[in-house]
C-alpha atoms as a PDB file:
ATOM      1  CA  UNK A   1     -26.678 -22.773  -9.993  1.00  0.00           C
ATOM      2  CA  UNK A   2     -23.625 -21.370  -9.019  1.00  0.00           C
ATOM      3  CA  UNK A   3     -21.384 -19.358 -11.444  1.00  0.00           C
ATOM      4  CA  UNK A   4     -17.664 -20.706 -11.931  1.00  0.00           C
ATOM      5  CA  UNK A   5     -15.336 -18.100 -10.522  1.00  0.00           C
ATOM      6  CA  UNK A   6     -11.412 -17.715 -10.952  1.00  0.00           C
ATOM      7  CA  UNK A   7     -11.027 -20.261  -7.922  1.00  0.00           C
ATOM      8  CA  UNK A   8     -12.463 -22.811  -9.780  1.00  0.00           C
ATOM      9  CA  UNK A   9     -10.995 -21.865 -12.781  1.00  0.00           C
ATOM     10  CA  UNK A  10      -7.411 -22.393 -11.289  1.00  0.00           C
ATOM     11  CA  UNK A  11      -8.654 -25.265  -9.689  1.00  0.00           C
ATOM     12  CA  UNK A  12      -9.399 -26.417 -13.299  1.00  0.00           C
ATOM     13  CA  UNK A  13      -5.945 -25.497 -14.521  1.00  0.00           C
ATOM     14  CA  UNK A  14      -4.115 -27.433 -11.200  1.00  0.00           C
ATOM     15  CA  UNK A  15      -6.189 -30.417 -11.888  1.00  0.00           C
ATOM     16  CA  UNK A  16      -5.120 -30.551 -15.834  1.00  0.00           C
ATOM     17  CA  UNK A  17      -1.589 -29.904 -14.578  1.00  0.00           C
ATOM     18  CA  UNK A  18      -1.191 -33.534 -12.172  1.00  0.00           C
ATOM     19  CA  UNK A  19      -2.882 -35.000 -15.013  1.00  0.00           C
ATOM     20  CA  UNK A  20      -0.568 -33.796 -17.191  1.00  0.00           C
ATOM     21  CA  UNK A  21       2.641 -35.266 -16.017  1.00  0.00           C
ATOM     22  CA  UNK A  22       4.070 -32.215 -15.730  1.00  0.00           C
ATOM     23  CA  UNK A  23       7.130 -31.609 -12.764  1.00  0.00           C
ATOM     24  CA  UNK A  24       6.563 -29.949  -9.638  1.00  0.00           C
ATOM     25  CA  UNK A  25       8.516 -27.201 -10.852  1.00  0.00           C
ATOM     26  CA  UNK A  26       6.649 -26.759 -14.051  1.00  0.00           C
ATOM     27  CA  UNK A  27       3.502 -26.995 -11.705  1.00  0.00           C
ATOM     28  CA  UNK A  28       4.335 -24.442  -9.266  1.00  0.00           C
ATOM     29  CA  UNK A  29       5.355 -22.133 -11.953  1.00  0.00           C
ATOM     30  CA  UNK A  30       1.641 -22.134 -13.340  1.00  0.00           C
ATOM     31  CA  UNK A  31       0.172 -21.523 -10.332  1.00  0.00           C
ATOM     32  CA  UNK A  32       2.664 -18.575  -9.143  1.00  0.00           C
ATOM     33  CA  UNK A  33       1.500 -16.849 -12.192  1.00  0.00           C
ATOM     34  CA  UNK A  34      -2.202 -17.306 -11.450  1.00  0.00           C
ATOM     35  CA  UNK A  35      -2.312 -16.218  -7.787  1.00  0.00           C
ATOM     36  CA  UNK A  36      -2.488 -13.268  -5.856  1.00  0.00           C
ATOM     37  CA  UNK A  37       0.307 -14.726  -3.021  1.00  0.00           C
ATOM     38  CA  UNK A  38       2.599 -17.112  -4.442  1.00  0.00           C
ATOM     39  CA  UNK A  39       5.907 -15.855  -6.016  1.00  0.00           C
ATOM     40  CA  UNK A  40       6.858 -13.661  -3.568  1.00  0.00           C
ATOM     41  CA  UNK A  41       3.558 -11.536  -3.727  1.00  0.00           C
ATOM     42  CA  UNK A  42       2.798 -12.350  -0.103  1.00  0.00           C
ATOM     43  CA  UNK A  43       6.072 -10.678   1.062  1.00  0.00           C
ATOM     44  CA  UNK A  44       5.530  -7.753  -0.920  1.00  0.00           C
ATOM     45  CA  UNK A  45       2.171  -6.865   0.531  1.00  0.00           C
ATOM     46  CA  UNK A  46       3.539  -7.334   3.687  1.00  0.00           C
ATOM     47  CA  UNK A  47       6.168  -4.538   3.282  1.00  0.00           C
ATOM     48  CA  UNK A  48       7.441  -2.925   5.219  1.00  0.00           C
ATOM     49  CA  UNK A  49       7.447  -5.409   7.830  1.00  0.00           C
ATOM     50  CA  UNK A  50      10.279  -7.862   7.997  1.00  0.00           C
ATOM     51  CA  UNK A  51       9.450 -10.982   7.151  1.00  0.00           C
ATOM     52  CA  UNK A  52      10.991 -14.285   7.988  1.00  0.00           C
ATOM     53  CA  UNK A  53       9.961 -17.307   6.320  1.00  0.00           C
ATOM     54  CA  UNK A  54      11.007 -20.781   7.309  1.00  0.00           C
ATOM     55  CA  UNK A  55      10.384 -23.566   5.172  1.00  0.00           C
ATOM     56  CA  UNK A  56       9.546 -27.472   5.513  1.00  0.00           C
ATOM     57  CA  UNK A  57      10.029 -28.665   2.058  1.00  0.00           C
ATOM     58  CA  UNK A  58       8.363 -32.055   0.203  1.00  0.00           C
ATOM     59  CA  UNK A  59      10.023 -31.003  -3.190  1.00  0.00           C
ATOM     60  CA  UNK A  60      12.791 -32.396  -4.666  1.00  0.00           C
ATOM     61  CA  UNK A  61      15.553 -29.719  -4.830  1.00  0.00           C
ATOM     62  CA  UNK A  62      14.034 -28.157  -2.212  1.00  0.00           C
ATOM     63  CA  UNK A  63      14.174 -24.842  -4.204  1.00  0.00           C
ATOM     64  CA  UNK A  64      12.522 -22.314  -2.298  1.00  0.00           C
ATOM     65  CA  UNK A  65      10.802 -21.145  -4.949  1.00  0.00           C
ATOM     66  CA  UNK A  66       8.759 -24.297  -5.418  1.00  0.00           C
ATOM     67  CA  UNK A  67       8.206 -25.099  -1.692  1.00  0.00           C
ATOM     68  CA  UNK A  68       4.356 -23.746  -1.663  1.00  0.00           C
ATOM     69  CA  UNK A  69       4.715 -22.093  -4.454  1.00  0.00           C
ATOM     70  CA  UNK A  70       7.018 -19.545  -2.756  1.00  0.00           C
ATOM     71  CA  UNK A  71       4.800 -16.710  -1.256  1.00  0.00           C
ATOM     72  CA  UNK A  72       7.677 -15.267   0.123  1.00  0.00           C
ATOM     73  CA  UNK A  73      10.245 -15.825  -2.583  1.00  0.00           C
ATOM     74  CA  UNK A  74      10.714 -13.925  -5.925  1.00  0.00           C
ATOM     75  CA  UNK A  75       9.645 -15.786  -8.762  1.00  0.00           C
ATOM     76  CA  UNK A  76      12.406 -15.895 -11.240  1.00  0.00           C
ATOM     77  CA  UNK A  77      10.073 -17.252 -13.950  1.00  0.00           C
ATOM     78  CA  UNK A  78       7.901 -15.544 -16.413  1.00  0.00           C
ATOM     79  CA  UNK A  79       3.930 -15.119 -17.512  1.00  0.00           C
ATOM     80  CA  UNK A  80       5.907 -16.395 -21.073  1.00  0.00           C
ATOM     81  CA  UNK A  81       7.407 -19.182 -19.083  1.00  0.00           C
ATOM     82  CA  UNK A  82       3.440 -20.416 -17.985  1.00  0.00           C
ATOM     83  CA  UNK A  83       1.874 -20.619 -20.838  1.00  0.00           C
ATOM     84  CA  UNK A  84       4.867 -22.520 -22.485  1.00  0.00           C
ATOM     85  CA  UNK A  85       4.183 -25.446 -20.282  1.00  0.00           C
ATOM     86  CA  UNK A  86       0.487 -24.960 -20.434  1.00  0.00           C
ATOM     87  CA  UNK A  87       1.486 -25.167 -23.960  1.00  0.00           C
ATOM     88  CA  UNK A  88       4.006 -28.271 -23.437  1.00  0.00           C
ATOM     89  CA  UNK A  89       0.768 -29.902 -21.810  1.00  0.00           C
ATOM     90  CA  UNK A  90      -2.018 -29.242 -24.162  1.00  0.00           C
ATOM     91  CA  UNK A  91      -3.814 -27.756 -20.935  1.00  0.00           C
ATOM     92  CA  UNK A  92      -6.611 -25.797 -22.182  1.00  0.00           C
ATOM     93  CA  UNK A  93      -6.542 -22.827 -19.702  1.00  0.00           C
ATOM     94  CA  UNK A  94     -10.463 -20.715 -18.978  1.00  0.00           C
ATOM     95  CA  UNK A  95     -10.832 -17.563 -20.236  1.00  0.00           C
ATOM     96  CA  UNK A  96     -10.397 -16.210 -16.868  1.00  0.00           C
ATOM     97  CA  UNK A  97      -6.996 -17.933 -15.911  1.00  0.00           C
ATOM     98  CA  UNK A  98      -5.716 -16.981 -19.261  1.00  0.00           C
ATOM     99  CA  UNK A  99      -6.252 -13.392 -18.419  1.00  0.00           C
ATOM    100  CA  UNK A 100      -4.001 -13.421 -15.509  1.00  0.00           C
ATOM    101  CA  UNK A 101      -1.077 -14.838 -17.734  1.00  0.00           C
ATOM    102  CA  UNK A 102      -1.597 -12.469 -20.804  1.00  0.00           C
ATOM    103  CA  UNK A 103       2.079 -10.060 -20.289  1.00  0.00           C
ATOM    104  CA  UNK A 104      -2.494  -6.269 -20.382  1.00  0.00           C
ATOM    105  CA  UNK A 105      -2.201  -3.530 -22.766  1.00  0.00           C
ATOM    106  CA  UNK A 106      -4.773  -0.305 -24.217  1.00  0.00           C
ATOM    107  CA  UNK A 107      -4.273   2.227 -25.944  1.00  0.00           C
ATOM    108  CA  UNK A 108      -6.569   4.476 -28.503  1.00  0.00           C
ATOM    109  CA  UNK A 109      -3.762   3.597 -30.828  1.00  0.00           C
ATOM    110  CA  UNK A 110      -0.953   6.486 -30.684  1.00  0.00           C
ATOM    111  CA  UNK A 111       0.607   9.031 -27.609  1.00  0.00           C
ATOM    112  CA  UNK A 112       1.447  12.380 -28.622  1.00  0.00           C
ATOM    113  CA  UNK A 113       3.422  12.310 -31.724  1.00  0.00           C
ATOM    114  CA  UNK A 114       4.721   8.585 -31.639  1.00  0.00           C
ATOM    115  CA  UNK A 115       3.864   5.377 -33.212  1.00  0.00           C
ATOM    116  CA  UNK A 116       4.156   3.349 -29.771  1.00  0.00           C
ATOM    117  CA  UNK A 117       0.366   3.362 -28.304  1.00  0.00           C
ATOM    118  CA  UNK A 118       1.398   1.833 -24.916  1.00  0.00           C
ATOM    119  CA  UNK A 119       2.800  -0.996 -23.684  1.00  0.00           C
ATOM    120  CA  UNK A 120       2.592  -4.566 -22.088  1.00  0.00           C
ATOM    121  CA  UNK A 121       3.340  -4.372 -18.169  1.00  0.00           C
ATOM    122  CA  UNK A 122       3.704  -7.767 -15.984  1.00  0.00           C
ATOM    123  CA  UNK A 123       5.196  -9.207 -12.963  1.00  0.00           C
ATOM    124  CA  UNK A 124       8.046 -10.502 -14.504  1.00  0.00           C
ATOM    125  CA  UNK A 125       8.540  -6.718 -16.275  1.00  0.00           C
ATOM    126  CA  UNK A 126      11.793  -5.615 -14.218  1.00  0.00           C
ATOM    127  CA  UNK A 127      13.322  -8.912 -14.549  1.00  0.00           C
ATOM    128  CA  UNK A 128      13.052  -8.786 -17.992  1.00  0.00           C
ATOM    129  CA  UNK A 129      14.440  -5.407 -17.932  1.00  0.00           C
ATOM    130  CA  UNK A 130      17.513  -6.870 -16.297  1.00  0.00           C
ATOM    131  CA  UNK A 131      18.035  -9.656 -18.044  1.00  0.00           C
ATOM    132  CA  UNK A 132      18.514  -7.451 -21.413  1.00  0.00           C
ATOM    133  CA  UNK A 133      20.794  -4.806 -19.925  1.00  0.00           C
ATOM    134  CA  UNK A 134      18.268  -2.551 -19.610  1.00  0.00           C
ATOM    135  CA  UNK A 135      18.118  -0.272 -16.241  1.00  0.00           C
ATOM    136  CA  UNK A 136      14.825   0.045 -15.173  1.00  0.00           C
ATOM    137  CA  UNK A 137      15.856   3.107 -12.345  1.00  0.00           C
ATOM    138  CA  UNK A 138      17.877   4.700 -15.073  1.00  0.00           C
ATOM    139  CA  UNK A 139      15.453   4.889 -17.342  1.00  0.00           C
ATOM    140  CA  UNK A 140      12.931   6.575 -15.011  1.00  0.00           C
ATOM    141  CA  UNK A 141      15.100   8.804 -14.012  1.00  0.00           C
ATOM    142  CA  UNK A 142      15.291   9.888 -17.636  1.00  0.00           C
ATOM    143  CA  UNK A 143      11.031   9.519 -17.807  1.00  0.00           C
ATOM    144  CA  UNK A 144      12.010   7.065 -20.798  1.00  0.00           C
ATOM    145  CA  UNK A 145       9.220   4.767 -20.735  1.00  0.00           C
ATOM    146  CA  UNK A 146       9.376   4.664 -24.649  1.00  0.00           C
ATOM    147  CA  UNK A 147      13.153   3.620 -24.704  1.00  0.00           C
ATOM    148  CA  UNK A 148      12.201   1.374 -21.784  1.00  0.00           C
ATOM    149  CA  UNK A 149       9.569  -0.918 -23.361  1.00  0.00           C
ATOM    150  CA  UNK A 150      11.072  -1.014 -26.858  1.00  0.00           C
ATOM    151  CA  UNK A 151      14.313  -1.901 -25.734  1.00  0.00           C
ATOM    152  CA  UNK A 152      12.518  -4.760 -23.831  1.00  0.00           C
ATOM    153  CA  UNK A 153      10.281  -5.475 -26.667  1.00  0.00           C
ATOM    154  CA  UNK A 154       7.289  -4.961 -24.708  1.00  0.00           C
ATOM    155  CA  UNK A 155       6.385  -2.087 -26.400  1.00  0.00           C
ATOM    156  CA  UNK A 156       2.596  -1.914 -28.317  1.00  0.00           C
ATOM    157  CA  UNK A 157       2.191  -0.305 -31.441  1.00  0.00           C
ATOM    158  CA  UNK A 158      -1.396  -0.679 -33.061  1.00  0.00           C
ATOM    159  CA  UNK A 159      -1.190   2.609 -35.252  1.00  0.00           C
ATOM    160  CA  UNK A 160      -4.500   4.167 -34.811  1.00  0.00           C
ATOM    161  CA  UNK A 161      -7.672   2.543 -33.964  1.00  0.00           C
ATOM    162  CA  UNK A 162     -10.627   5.628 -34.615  1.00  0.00           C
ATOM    163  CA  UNK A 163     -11.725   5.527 -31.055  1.00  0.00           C
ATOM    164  CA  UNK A 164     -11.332   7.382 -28.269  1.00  0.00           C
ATOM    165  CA  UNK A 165     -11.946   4.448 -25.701  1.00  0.00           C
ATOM    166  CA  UNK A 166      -8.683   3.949 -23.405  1.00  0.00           C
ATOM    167  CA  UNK A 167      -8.056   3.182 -20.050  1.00  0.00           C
ATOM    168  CA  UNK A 168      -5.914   4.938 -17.712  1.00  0.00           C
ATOM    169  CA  UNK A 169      -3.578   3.289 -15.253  1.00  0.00           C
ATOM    170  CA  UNK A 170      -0.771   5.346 -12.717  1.00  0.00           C
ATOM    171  CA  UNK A 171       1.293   4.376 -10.495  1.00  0.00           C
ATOM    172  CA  UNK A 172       3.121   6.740  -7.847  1.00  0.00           C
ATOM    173  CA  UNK A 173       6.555   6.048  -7.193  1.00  0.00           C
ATOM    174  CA  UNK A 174       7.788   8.293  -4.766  1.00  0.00           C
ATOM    175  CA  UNK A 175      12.016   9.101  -4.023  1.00  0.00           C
ATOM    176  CA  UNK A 176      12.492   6.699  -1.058  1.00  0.00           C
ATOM    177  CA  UNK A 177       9.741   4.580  -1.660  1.00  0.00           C
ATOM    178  CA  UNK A 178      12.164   1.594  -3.344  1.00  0.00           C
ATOM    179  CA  UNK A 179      15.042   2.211  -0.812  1.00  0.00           C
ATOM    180  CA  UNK A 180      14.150  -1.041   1.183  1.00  0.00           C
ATOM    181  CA  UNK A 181      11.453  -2.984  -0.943  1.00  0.00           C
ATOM    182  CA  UNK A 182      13.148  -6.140  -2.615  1.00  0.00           C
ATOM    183  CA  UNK A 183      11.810  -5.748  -6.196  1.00  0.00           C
ATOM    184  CA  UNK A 184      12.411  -1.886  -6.686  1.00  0.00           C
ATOM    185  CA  UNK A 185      14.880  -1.215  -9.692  1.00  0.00           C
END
């Protein structure tokens, strides 16, 4: 027998969704938060060529956004924003799925001296950021990820947990490297 993967498990979650009543909108913003493409992703992995995307839409509004799910088009909604209308619903979403909308965080409890053990980091992070007045390139430039995440609220504070079992996750931003990409702060 074949093992369920996270295809079917989003097919699961898009089936539950038409049943559901829920709008096109609502729809599309599920499944921009549980795919690898939609929500602009696509256009990001294909930088730094131009792309140009021309659309033929079947969705009221025509929002570009929602016209396949927008693979070329920043998503302007939230992980928080999913799993409200999953919510909304009563859409039981797989284990799997779920992971893909839970805002990932470890930690062995504290850093250095201070009580904040890490912090939560997802797609809609920056935007956030924004939204609250909060400059994500000033910041940086100050190496301020503390003041960053708390002033966002995304910060994690367990206080210790007795291990020493973390993971470890960098990412290199170099000077020019956000000069042309769309979503660089």
């Amino acid at each position: 027998m074949r093992r369920p993967d996270r295809v079917d498990d989003k097919h699961a979650v898009n089936e539950a969704l038409l049943r559901s009543g829920a709008t096109i909108s609502e729809m599309n913003c599920v499944r921009r938060h549980l795919s690898a493409v939609k929500g602009g992703r696509l256009a990001a992995a294909c930088h730094p060529a131009k792309v140009v995307t021309l659309l033929v839409s079947d969705v009221p509004g025509d929002d570009p956004v929602d016209i396949a799910s927008g693979p070329t088009v920043a998503d302007p909604t939230t992980c928080e924003d999913a799993m409200a209308i999953l919510g909304r619903y009563h859409i039981d979403v797989p284990a799997r799925a779920r992971a893909l909308l839970d805002i990932a965080g470890d930690t062995d409890g504290v850093d250095r001296i201070e009580e904040l053990g890490g912090a939560f980091l997802a797609p809609d992070t920056l935007s956030l950021a924004r939204a609250r007045g909060v400059s994500p390139r000033e910041r940086l430039d100050e190496n301020d990820g503390h003041g960053f995440f708390e002033a966002i609220g995304d910060s994690l504070v367990t206080g210790p947990t007795l291990t020493n079992v973390n993971d470890f996750r960098a990412i290199l931003i170099t000077a020019d490297a956000g000069k042309e990409h769309p979503h660089a702060p």
